[in-house]
PDB file of N, CA and C in Angstrom:
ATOM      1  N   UNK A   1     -17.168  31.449  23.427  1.00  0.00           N
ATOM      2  CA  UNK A   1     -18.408  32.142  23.264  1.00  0.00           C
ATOM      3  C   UNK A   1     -19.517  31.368  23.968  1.00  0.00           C
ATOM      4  N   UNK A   2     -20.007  31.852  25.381  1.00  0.00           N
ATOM      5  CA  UNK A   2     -21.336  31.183  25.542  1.00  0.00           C
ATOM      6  C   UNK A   2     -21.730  30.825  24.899  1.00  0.00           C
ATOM      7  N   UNK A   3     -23.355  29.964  24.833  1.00  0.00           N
ATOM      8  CA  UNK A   3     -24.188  29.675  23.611  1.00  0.00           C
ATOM      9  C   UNK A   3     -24.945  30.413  23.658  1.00  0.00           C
ATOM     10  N   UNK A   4     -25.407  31.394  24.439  1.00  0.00           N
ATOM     11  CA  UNK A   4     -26.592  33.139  24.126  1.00  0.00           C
ATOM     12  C   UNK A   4     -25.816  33.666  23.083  1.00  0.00           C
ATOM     13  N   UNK A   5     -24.830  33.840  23.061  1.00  0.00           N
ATOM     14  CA  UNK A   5     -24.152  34.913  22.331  1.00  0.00           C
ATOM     15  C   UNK A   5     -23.774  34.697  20.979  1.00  0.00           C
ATOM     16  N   UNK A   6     -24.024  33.324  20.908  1.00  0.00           N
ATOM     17  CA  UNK A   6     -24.278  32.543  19.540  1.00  0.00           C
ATOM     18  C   UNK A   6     -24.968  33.688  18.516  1.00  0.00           C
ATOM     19  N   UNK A   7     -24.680  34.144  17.491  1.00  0.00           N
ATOM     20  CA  UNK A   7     -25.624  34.321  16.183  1.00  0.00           C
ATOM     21  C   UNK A   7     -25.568  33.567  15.216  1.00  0.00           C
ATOM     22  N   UNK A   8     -26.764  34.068  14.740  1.00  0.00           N
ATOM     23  CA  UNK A   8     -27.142  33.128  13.386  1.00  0.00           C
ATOM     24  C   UNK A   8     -26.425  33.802  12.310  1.00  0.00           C
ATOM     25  N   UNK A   9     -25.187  34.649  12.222  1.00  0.00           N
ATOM     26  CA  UNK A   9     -24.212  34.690  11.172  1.00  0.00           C
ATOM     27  C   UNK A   9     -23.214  34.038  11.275  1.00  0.00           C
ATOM     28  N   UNK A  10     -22.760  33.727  12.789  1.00  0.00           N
ATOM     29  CA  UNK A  10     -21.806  33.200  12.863  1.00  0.00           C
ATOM     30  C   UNK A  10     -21.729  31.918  12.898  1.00  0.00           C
ATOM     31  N   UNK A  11     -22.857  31.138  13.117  1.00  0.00           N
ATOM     32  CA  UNK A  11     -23.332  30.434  12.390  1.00  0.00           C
ATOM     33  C   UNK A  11     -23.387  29.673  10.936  1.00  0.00           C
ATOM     34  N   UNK A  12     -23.732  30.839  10.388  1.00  0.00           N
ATOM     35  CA  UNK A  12     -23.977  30.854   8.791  1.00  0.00           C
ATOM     36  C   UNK A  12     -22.195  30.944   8.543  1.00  0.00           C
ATOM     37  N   UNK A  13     -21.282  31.333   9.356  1.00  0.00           N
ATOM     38  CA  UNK A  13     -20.150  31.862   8.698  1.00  0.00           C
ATOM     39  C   UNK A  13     -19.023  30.041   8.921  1.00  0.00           C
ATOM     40  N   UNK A  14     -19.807  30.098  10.243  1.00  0.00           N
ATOM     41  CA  UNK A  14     -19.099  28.025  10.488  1.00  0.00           C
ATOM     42  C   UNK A  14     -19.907  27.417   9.380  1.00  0.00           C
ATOM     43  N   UNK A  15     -20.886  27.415   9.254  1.00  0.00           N
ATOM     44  CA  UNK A  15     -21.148  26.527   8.087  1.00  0.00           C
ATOM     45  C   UNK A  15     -20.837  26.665   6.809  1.00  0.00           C
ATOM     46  N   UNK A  16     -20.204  28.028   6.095  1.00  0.00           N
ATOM     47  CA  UNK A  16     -19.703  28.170   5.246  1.00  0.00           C
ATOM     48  C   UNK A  16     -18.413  27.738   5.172  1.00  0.00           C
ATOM     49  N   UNK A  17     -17.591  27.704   6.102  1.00  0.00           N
ATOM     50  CA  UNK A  17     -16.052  27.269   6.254  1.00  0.00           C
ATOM     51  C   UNK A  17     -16.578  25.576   6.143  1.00  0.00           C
ATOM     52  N   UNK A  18     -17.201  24.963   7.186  1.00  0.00           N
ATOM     53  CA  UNK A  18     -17.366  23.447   7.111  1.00  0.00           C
ATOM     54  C   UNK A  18     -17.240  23.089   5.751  1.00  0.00           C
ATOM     55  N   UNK A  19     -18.253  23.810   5.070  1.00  0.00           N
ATOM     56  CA  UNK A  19     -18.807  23.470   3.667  1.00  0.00           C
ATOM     57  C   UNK A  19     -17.414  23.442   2.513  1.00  0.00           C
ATOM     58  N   UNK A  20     -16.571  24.289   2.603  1.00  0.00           N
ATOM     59  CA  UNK A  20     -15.262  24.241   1.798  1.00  0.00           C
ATOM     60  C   UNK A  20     -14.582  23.762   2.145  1.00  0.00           C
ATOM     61  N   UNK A  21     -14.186  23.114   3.223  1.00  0.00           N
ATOM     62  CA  UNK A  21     -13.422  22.392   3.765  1.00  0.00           C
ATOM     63  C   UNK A  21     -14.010  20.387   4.010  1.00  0.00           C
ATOM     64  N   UNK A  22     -15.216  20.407   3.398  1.00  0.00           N
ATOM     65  CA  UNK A  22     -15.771  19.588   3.004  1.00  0.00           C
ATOM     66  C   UNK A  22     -15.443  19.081   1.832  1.00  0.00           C
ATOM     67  N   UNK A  23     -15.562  20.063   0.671  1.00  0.00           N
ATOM     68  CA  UNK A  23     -15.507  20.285  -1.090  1.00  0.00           C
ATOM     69  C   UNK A  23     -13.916  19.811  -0.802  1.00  0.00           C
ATOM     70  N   UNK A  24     -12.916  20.589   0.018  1.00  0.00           N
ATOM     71  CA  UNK A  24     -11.673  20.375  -0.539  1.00  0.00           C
ATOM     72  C   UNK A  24     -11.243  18.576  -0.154  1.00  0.00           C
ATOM     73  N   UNK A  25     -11.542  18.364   1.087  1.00  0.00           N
ATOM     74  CA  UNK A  25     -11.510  16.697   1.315  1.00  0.00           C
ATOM     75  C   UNK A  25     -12.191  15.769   0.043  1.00  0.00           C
ATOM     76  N   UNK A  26     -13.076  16.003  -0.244  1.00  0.00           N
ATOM     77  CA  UNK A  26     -13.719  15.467  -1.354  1.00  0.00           C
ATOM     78  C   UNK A  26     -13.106  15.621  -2.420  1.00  0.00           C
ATOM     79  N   UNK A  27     -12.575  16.906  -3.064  1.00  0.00           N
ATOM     80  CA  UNK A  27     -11.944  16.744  -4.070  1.00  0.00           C
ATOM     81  C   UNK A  27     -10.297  15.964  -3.812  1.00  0.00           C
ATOM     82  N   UNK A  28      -9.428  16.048  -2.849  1.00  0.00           N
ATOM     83  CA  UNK A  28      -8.592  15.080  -2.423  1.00  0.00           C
ATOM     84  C   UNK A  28      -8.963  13.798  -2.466  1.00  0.00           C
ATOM     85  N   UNK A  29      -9.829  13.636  -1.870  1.00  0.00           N
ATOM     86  CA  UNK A  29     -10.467  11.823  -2.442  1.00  0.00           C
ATOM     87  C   UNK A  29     -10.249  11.927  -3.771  1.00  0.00           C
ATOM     88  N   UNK A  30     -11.267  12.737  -4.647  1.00  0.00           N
ATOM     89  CA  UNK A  30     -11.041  12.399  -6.018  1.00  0.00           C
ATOM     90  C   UNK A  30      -9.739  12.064  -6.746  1.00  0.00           C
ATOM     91  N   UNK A  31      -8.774  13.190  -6.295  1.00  0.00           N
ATOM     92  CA  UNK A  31      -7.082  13.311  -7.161  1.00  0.00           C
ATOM     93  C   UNK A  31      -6.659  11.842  -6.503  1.00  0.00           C
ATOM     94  N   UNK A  32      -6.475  11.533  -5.365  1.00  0.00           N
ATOM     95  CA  UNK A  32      -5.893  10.711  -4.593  1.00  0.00           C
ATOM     96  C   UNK A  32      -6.213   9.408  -5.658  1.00  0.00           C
ATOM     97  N   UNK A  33      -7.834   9.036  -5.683  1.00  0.00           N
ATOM     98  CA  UNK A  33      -7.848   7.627  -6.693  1.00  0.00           C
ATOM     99  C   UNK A  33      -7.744   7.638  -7.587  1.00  0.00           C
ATOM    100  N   UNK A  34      -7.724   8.961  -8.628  1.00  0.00           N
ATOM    101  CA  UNK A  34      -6.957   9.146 -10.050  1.00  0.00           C
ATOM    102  C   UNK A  34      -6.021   8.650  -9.979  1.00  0.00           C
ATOM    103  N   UNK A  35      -4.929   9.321  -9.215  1.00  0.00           N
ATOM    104  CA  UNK A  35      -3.672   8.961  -9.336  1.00  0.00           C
ATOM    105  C   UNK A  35      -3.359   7.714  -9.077  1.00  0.00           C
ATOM    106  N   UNK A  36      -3.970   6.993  -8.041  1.00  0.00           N
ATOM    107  CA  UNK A  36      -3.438   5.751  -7.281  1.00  0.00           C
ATOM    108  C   UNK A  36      -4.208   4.654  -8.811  1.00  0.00           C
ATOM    109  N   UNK A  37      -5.193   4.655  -9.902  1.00  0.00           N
ATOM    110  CA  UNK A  37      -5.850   4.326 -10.585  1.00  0.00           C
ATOM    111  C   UNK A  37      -4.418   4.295 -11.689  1.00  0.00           C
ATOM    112  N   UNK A  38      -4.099   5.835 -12.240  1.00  0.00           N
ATOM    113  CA  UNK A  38      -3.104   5.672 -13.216  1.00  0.00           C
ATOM    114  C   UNK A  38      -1.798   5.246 -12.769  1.00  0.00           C
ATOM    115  N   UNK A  39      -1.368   5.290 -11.475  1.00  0.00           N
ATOM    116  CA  UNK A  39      -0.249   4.554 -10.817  1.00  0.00           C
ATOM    117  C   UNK A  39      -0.138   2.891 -11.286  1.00  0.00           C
ATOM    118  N   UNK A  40      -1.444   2.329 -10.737  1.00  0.00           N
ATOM    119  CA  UNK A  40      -1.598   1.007 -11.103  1.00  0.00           C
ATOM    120  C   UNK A  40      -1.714   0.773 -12.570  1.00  0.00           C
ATOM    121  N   UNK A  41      -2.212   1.230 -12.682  1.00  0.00           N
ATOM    122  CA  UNK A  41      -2.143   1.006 -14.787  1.00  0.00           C
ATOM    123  C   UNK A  41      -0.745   1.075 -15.595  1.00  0.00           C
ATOM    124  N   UNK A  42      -0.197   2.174 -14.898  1.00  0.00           N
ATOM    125  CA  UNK A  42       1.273   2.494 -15.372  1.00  0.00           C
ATOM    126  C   UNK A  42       2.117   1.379 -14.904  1.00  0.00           C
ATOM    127  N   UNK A  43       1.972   1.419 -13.658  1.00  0.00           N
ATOM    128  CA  UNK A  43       2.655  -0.448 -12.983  1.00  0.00           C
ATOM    129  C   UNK A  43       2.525  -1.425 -13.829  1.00  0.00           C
ATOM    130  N   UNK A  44       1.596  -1.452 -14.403  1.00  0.00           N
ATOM    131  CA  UNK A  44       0.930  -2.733 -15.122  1.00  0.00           C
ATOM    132  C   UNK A  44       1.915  -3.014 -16.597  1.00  0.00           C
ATOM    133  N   UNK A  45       1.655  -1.748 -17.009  1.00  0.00           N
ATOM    134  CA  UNK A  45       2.104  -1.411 -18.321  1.00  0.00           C
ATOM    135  C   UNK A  45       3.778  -1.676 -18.573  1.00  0.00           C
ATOM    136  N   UNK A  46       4.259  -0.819 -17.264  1.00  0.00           N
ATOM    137  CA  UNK A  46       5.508  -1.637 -17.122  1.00  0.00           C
ATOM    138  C   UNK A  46       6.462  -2.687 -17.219  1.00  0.00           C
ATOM    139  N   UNK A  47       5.670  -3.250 -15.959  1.00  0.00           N
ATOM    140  CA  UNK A  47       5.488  -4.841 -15.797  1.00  0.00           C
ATOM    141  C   UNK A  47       5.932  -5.936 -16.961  1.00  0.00           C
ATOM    142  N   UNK A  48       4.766  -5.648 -17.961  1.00  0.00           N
ATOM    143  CA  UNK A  48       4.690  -6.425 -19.248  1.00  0.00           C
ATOM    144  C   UNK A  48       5.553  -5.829 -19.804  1.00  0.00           C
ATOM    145  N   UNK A  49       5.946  -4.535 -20.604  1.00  0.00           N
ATOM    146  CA  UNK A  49       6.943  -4.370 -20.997  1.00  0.00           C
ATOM    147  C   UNK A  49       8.369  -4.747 -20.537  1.00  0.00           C
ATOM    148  N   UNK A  50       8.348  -4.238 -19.911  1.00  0.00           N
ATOM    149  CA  UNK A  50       9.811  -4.634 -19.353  1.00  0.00           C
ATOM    150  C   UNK A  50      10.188  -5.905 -19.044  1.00  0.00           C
ATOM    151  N   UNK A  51       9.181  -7.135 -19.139  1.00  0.00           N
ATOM    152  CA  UNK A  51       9.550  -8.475 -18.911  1.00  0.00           C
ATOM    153  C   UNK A  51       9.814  -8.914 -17.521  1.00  0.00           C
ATOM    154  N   UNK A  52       9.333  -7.530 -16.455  1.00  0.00           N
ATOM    155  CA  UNK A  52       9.768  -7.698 -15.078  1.00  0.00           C
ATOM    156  C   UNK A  52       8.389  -9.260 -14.947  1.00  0.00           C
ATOM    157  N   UNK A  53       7.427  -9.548 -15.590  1.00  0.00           N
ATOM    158  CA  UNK A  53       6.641 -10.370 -14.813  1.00  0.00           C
ATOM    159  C   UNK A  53       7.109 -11.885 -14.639  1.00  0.00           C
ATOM    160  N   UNK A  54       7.887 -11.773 -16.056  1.00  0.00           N
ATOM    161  CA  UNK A  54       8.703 -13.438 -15.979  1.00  0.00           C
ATOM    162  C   UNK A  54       9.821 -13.020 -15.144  1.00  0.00           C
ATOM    163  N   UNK A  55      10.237 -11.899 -15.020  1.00  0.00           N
ATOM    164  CA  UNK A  55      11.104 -12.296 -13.702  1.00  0.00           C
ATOM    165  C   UNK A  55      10.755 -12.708 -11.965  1.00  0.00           C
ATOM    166  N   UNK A  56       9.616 -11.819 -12.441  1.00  0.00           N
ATOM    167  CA  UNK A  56       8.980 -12.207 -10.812  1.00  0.00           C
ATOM    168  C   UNK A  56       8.612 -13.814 -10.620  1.00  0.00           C
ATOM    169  N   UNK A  57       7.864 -13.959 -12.025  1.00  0.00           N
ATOM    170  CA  UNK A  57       7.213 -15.685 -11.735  1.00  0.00           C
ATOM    171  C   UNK A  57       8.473 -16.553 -11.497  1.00  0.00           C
ATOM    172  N   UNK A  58       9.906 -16.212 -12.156  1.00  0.00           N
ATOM    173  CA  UNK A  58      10.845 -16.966 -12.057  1.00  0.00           C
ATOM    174  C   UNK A  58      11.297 -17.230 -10.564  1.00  0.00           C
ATOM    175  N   UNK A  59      10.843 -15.722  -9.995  1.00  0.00           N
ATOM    176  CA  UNK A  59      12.050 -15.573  -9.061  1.00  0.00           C
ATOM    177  C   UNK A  59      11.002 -16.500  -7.764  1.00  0.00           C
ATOM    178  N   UNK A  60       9.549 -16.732  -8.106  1.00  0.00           N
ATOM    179  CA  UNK A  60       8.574 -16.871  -7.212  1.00  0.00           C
ATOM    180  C   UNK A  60       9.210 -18.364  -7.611  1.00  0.00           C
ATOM    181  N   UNK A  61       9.093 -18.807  -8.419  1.00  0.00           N
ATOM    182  CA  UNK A  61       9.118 -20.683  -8.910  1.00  0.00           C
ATOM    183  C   UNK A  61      10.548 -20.971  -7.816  1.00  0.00           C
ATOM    184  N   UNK A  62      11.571 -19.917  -7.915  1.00  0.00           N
ATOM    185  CA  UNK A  62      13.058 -20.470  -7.520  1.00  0.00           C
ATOM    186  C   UNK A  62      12.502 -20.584  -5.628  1.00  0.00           C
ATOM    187  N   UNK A  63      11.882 -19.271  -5.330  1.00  0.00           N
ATOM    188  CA  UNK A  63      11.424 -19.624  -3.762  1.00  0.00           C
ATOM    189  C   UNK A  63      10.527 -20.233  -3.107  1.00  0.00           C
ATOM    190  N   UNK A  64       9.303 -20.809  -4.240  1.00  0.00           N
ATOM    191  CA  UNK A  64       8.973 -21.848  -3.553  1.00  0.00           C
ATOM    192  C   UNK A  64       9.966 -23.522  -3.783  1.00  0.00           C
ATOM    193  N   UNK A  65      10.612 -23.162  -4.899  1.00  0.00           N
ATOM    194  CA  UNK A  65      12.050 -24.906  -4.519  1.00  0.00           C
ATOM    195  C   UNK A  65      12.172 -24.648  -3.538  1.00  0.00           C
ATOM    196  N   UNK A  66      13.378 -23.584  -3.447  1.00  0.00           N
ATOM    197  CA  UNK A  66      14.213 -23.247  -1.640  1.00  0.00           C
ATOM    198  C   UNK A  66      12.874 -23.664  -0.784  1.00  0.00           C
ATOM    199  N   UNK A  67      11.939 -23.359  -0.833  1.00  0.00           N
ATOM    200  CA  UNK A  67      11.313 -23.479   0.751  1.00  0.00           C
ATOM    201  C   UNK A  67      11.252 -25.003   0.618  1.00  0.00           C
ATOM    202  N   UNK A  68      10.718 -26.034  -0.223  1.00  0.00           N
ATOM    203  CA  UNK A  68      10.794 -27.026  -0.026  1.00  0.00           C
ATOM    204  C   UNK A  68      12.008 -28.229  -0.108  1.00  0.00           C
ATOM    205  N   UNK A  69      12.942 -27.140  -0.325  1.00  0.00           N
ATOM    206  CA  UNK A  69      14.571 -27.756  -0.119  1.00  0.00           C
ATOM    207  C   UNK A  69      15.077 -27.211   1.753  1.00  0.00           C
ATOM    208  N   UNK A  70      14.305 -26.901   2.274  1.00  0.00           N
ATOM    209  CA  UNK A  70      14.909 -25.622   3.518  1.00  0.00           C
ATOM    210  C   UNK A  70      14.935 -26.987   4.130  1.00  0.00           C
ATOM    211  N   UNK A  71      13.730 -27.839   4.767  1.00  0.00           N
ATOM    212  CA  UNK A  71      13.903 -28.819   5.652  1.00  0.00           C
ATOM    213  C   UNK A  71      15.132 -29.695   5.646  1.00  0.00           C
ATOM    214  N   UNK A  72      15.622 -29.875   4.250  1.00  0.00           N
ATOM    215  CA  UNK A  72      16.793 -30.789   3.970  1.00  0.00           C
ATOM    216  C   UNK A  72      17.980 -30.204   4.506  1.00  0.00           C
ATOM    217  N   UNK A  73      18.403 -28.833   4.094  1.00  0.00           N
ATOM    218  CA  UNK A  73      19.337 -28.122   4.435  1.00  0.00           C
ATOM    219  C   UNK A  73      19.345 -28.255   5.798  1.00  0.00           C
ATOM    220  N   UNK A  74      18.429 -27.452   6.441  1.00  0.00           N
ATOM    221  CA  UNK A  74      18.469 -27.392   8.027  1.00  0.00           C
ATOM    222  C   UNK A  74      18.970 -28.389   8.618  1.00  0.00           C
ATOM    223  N   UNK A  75      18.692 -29.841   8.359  1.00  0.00           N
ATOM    224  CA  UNK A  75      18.910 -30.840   8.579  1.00  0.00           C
ATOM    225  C   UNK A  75      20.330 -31.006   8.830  1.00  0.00           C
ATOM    226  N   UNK A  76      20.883 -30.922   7.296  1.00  0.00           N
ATOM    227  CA  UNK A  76      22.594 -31.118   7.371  1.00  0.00           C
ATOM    228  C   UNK A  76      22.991 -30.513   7.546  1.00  0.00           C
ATOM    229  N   UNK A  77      22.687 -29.285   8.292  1.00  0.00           N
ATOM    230  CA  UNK A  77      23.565 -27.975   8.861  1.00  0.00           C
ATOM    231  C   UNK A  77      23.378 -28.679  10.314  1.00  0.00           C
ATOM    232  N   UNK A  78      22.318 -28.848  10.503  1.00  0.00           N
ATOM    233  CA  UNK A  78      22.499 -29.665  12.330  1.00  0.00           C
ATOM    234  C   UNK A  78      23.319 -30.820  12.544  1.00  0.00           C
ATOM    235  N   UNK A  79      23.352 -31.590  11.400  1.00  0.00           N
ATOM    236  CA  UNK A  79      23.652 -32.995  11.601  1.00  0.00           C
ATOM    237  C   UNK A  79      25.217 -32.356  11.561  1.00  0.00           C
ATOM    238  N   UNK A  80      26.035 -31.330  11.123  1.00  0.00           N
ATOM    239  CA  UNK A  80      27.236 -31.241  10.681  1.00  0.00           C
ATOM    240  C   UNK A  80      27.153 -30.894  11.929  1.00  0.00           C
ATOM    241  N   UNK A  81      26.409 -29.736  12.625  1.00  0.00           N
ATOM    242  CA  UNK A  81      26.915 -29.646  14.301  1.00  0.00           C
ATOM    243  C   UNK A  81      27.181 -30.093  15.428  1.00  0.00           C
ATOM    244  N   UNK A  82      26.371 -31.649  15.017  1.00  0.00           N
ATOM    245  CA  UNK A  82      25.988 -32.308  15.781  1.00  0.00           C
ATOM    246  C   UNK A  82      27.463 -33.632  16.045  1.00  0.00           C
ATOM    247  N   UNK A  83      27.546 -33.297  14.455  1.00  0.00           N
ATOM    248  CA  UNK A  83      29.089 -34.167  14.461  1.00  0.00           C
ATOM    249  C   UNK A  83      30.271 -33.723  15.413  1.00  0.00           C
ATOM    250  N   UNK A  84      30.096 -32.124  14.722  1.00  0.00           N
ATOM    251  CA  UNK A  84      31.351 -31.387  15.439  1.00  0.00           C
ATOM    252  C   UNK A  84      31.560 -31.149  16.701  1.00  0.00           C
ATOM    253  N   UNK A  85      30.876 -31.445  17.535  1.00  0.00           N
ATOM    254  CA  UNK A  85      30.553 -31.445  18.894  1.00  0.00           C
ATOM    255  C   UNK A  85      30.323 -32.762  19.697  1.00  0.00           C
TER     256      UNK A  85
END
């Protein structure tokens, strides 16, 4: 459509579509952080129940040993190659 041929309904009729299609993005924001809000809460709730958090801290305590056992290992995995060769 040229821009002469432009009216001011059709106009009025794009800005009515913008406008609901505005409302509906906005209300998607809204549901989106509800949910992602009771997602995390429910995670949470979990978590503690289920005793998953001492498993995690356990499983975190066991991988930071290994990482500060890794240099040793590496070591005698080379030194054994180093023999064998």
């Amino acid at each position: 459509m040229p821009a002469q041929d432009v009216r001011r309904e059709d106009l009025k009729r794009v800005e009515a579509r913008v406008e609901v299609l505005a409302q509906d993005v906005d209300g998607e924001k809204l549901l989106s952080r509800y949910i992602l809000k009771q997602a995390c809460q429910n995670g949470d709730d979990l978590a503690v129940e289920g005793g998953l958090k001492s498993d995690l801290n356990g499983f975190r305590s066991e991988f930071h040993s290994s990482q500060s056992k890794l240099p040793v290992m590496i070591a005698e995995v080379l030194r054994e190659v180093l023999r064998e060769n």
